[in-house]
Protein backbone atom coordinates (compact mmCIF):
# COMPACT_ATOMS: atom_id res chain seq x y z
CA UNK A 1 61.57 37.68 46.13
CA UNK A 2 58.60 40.25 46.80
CA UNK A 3 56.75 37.22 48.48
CA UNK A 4 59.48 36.73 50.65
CA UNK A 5 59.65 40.34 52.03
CA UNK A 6 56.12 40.14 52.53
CA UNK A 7 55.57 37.22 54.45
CA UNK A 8 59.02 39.24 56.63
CA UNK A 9 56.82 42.08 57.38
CA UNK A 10 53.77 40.62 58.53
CA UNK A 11 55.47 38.75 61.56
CA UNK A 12 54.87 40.55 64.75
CA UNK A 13 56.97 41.58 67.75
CA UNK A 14 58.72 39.00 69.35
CA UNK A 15 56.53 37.71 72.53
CA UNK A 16 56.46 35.93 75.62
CA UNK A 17 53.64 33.77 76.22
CA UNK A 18 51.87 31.53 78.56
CA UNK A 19 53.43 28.58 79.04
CA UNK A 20 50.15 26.90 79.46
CA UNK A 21 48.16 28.22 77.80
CA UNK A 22 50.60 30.47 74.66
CA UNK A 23 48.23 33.75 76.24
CA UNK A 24 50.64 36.85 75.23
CA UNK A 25 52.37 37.91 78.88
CA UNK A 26 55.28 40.31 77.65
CA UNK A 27 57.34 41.55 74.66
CA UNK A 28 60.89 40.62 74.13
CA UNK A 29 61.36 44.75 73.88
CA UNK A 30 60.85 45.20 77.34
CA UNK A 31 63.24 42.94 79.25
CA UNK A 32 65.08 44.84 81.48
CA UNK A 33 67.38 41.69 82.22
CA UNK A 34 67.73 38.13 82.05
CA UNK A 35 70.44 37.32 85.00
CA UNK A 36 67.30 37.25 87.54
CA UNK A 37 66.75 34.45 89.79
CA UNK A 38 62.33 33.31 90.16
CA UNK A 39 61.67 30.44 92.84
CA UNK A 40 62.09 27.51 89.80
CA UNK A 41 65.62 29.11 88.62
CA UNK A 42 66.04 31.15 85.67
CA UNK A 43 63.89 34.56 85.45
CA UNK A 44 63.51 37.96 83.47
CA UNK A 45 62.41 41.38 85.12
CA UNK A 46 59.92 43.18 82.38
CA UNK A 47 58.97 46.65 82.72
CA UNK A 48 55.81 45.92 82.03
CA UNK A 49 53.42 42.50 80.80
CA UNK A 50 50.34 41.96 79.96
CA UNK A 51 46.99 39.91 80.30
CA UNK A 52 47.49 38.45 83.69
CA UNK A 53 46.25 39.55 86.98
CA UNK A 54 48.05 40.63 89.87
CA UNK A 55 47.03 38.99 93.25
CA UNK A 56 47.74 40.45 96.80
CA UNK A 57 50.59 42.68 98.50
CA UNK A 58 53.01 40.61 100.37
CA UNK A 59 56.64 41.07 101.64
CA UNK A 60 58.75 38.38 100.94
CA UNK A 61 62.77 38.49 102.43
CA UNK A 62 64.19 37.66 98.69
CA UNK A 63 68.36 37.07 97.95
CA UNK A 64 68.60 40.86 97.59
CA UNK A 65 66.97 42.06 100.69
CA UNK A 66 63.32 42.98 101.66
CA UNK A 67 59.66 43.44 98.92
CA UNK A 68 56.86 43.91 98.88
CA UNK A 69 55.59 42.07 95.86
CA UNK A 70 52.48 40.59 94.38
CA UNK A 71 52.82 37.14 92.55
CA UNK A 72 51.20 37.47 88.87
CA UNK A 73 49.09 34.83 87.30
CA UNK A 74 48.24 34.32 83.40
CA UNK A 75 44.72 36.28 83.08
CA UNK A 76 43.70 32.86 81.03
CA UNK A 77 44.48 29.91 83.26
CA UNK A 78 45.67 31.27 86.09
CA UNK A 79 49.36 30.24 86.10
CA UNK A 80 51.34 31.21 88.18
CA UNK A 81 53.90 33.12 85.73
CA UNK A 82 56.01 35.32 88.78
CA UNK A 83 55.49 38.37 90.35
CA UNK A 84 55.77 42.19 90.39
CA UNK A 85 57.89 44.31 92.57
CA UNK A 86 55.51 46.82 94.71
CA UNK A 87 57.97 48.33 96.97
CA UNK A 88 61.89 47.19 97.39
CA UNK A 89 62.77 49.22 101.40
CA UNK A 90 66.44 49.10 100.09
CA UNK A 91 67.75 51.74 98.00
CA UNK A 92 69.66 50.41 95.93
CA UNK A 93 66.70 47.73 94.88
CA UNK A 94 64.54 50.99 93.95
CA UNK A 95 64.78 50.55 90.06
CA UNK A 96 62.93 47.41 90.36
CA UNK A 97 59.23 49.04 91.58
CA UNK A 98 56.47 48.51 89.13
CA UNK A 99 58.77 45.90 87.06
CA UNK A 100 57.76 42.42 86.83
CA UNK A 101 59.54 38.97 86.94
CA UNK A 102 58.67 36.70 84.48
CA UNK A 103 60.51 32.81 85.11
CA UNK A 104 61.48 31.33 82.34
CA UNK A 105 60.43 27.90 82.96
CA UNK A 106 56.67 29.39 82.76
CA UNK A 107 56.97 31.40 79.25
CA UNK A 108 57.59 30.77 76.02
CA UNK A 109 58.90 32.60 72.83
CA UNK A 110 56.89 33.71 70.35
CA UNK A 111 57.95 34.96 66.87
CA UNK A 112 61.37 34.67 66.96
């Protein structure tokens, strides 16, 4: 049994991961929610992720008004894995500044 409780405790935090390429994007801890919509269906808003790079300031009209967001690629391979809200001009779409969408056709789990 002690073997068993072991192995238990040496499996990390649940992950997101590349897609492509299984680089570690987010943790399952900081979903925010999973009822998002990304351009390929399904997506998650993170408050934050990790090894990718974020590539230029745009506004884009999306379903729930005007952003200004910057699409975010793996920092490995250079997918294309979403994008991160810069500035939302509606007020009600303020919550989502700094937080990232994530679709889920581009990540996969990790350690569940």
């Amino acid at each position: 049994m002690a073997a068993a409780s072991a192995s238990a405790e040496m499996v990390g935090p649940r992950l997101y991961s590349c897609c492509n390429c299984r680089n570690h994007v987010a943790l399952h801890d900081d979903v925010i929610s999973k009822s998002f919509q990304g351009r390929n269906g399904r997506a998650f808003l993170f408050s934050h992720a990790m090894n990718i790079a974020v590539g230029p300031k745009e506004d884009r009209q999306l379903m729930t008004g005007l952003h200004t967001v910057a699409d975010v690629y793996c920092s490995d391979c250079r997918e294309v894995l979403g994008w991160k809200y810069e500035r939302a001009y509606e007020e009600t779409q303020k919550y989502k500044e700094g937080k990232f969408i994530l679709e889920k056709s581009k990540i996969v789990k990790e350690n569940w």
